[in-house]
Protein backbone atom coordinates (compact mmCIF):
# COMPACT_ATOMS: atom_id res chain seq x y z
CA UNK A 1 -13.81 26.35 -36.55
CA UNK A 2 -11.35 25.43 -33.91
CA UNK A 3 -9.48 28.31 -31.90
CA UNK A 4 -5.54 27.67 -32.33
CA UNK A 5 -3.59 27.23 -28.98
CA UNK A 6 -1.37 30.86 -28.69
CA UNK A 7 1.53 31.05 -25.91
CA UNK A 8 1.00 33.66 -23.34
CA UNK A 9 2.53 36.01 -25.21
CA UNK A 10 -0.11 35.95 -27.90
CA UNK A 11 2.31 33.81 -30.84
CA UNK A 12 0.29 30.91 -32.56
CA UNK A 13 1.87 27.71 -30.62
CA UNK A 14 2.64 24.51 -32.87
CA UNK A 15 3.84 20.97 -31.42
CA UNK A 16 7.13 21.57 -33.23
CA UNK A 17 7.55 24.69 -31.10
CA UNK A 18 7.38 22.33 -28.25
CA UNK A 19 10.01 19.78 -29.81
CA UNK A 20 14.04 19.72 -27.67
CA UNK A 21 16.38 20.79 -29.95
CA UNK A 22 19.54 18.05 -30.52
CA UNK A 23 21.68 18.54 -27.99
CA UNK A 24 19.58 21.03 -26.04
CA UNK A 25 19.86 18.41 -22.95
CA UNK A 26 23.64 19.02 -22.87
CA UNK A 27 23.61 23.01 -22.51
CA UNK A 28 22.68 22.62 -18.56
CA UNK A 29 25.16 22.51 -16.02
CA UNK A 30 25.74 18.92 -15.22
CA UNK A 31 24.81 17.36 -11.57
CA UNK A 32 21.88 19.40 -11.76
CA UNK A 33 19.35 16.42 -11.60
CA UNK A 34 19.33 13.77 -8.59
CA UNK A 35 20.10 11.00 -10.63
CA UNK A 36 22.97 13.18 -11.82
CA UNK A 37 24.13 12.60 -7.86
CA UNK A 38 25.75 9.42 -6.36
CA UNK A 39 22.95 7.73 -4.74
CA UNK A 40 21.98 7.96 -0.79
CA UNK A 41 21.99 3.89 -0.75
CA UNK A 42 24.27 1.83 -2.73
CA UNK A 43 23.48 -1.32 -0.47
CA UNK A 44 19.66 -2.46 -1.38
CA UNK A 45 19.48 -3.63 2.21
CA UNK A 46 19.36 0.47 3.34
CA UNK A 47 17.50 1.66 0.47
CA UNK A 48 14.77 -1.10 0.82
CA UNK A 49 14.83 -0.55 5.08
CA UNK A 50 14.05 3.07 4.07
CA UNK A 51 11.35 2.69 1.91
CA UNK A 52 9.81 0.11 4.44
CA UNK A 53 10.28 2.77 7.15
CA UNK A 54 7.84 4.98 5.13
CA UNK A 55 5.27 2.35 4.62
CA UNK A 56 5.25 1.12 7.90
CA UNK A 57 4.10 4.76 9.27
CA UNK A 58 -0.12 4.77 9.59
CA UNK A 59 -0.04 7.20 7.13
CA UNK A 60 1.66 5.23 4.73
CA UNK A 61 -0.28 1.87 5.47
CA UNK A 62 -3.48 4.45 4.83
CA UNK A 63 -2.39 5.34 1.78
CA UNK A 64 -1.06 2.04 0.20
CA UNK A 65 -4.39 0.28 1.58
CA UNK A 66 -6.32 2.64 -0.04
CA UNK A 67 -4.12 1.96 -3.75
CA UNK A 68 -4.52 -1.41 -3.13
CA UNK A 69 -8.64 -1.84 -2.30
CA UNK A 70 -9.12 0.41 -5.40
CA UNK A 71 -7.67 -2.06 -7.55
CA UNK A 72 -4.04 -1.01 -8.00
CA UNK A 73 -1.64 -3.98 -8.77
CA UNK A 74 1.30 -4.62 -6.29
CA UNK A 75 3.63 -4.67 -9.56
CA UNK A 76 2.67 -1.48 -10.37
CA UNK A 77 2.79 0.11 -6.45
CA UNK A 78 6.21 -1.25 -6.41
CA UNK A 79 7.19 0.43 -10.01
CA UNK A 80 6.25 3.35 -9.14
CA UNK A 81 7.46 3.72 -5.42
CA UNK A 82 10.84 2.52 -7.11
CA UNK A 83 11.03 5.06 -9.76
CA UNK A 84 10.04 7.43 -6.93
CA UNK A 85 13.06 6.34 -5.09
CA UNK A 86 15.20 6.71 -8.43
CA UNK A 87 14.10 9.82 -9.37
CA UNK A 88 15.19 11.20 -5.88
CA UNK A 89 18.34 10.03 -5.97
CA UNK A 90 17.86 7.60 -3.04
CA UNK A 91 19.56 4.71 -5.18
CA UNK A 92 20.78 3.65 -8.62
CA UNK A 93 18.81 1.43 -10.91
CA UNK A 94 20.66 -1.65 -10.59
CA UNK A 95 19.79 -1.60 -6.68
CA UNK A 96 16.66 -0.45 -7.91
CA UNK A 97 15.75 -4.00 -9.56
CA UNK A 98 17.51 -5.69 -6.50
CA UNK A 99 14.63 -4.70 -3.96
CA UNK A 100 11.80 -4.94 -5.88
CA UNK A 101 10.76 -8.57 -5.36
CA UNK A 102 11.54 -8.28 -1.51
CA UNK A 103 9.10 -4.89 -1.30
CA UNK A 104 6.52 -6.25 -2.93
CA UNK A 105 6.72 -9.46 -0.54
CA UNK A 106 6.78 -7.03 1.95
CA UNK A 107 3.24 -5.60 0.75
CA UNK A 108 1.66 -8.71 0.25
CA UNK A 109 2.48 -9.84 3.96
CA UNK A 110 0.84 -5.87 4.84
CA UNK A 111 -2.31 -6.73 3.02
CA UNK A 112 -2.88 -10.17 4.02
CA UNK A 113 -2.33 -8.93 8.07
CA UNK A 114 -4.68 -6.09 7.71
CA UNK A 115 -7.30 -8.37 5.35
CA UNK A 116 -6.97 -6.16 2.43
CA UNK A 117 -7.77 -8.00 -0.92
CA UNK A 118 -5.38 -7.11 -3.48
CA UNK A 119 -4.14 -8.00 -6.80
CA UNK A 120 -0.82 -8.88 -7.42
CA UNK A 121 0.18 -7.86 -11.16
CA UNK A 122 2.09 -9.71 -13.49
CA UNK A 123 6.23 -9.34 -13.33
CA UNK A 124 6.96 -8.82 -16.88
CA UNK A 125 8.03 -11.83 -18.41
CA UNK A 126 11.26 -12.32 -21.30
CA UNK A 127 10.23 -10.88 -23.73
CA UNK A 128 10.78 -12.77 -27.57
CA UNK A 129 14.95 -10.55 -28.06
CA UNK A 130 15.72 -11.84 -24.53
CA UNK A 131 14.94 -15.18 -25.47
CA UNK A 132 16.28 -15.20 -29.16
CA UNK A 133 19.31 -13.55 -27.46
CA UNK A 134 19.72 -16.42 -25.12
CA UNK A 135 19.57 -19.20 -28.41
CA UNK A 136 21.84 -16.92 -30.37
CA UNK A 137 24.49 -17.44 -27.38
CA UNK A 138 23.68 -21.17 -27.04
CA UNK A 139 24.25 -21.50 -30.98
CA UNK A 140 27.17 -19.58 -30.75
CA UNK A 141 28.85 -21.73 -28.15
CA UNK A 142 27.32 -25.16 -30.17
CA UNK A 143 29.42 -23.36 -33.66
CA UNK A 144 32.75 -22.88 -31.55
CA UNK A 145 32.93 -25.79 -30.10
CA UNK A 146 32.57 -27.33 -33.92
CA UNK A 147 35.17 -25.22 -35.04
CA UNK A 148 37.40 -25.71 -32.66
CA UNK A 149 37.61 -29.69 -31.76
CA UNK A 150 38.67 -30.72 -28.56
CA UNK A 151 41.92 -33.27 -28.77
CA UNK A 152 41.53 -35.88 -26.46
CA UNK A 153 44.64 -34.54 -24.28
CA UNK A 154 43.22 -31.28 -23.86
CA UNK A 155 39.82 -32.52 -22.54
CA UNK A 156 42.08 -34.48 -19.73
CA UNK A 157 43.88 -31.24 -18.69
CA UNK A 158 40.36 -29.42 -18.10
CA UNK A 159 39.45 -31.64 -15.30
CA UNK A 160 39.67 -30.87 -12.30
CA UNK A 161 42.70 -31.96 -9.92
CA UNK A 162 41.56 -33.23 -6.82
CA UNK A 163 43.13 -32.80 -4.09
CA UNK A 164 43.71 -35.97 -1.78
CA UNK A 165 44.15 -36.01 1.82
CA UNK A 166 46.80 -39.16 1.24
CA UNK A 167 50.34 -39.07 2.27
CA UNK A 168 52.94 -39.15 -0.53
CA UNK A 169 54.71 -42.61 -0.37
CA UNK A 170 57.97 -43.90 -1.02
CA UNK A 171 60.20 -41.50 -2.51
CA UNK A 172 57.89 -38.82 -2.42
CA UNK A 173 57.59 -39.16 1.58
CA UNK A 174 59.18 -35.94 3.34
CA UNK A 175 58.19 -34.40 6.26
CA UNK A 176 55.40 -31.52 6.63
CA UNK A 177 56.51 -27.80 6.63
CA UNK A 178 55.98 -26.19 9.71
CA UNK A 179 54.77 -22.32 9.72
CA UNK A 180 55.57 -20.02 12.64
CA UNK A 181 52.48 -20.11 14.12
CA UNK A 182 52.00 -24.05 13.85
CA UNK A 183 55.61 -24.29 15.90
CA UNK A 184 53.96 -22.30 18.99
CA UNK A 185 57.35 -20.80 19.58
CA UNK A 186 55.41 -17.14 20.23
């Protein structure tokens, strides 16, 4: 017979005691988490200077050496130092996915100088609703253009006007505007 988990107080505990209540999220002040914050980088060139700063220190090099000769993926090192980063508040997500190839570049060039073997990790590739997403657009743009035929004078006025170099001639021949600062009169 197994003993049933109690909470400290002595009550039997059951997973539903342990289930958030709808809406239970929105009964704390708000701003209260980091991410709640604006973020200490907006620009991914500070946020990713930063996090190189940190593994650049011999402690840090120690430590990410270490991840990588016991068989820790540069993908994943880079996932989680990111969501790290995140979770602090040092930057938003979308700057988030900006520096991620660029740090683990920045790894890979680490390991190779101090002779570390490593193993990259595999970037997650589309997935199949990414890709059916992407056909579902093309299709949709195939359809419109069906419904919507193109008359041959409106295909002429979506090209591009160049612009030529060539002075006007004959009646069209008139002399050049001058602007203040062309005239040198300053």
């Amino acid at each position: 017979m197994q003993k049933q988990d109690t909470f400290p107080s002595g009550k039997p505990y059951t997973p539903i005691d342990s289930v958030a209540v709808p809406g239970q999220s929105l009964t704390r002040p708000k701003g209260e988490y980091n991410w709640e914050q604006p973020p200490q980088h907006a620009n991914p060139n500070s946020a990713i200077a930063e996090i190189m700063d940190k593994i650049s220190t011999p402690k840090g090099m120690g430590r990410m050496f270490a991840l990588l000769e016991n068989g820790i993926t540069v993908v994943t090192m880079v996932d989680a130092m990111v969501l790290s980063g995140f979770a602090q508040g040092k930057f938003n997500p979308n700057v988030a996915e900006l520096i991620k190839p660029d740090l683990r570049e920045f790894i890979m060039l680490l390991a190779d100088k101090a002779e570390i073997k490593y193993k990259k990790g595999v970037v997650k590739p589309k997935d199949n609703f990414d890709k059916t997403l992407e056909e579902l657009q093309n299709k949709k743009g195939e359809i419109e253009d069906m419904m919507n035929p193109k008359e041959p004078a409106d295909v002429s006025d979506e090209e591009p006007i160049e612009d030529s170099n060539e002075e006007p001639k004959g009646l069209m021949l008139r002399d050049k505007p001058e602007s203040l600062m062309e005239r040198g009169d300053m």
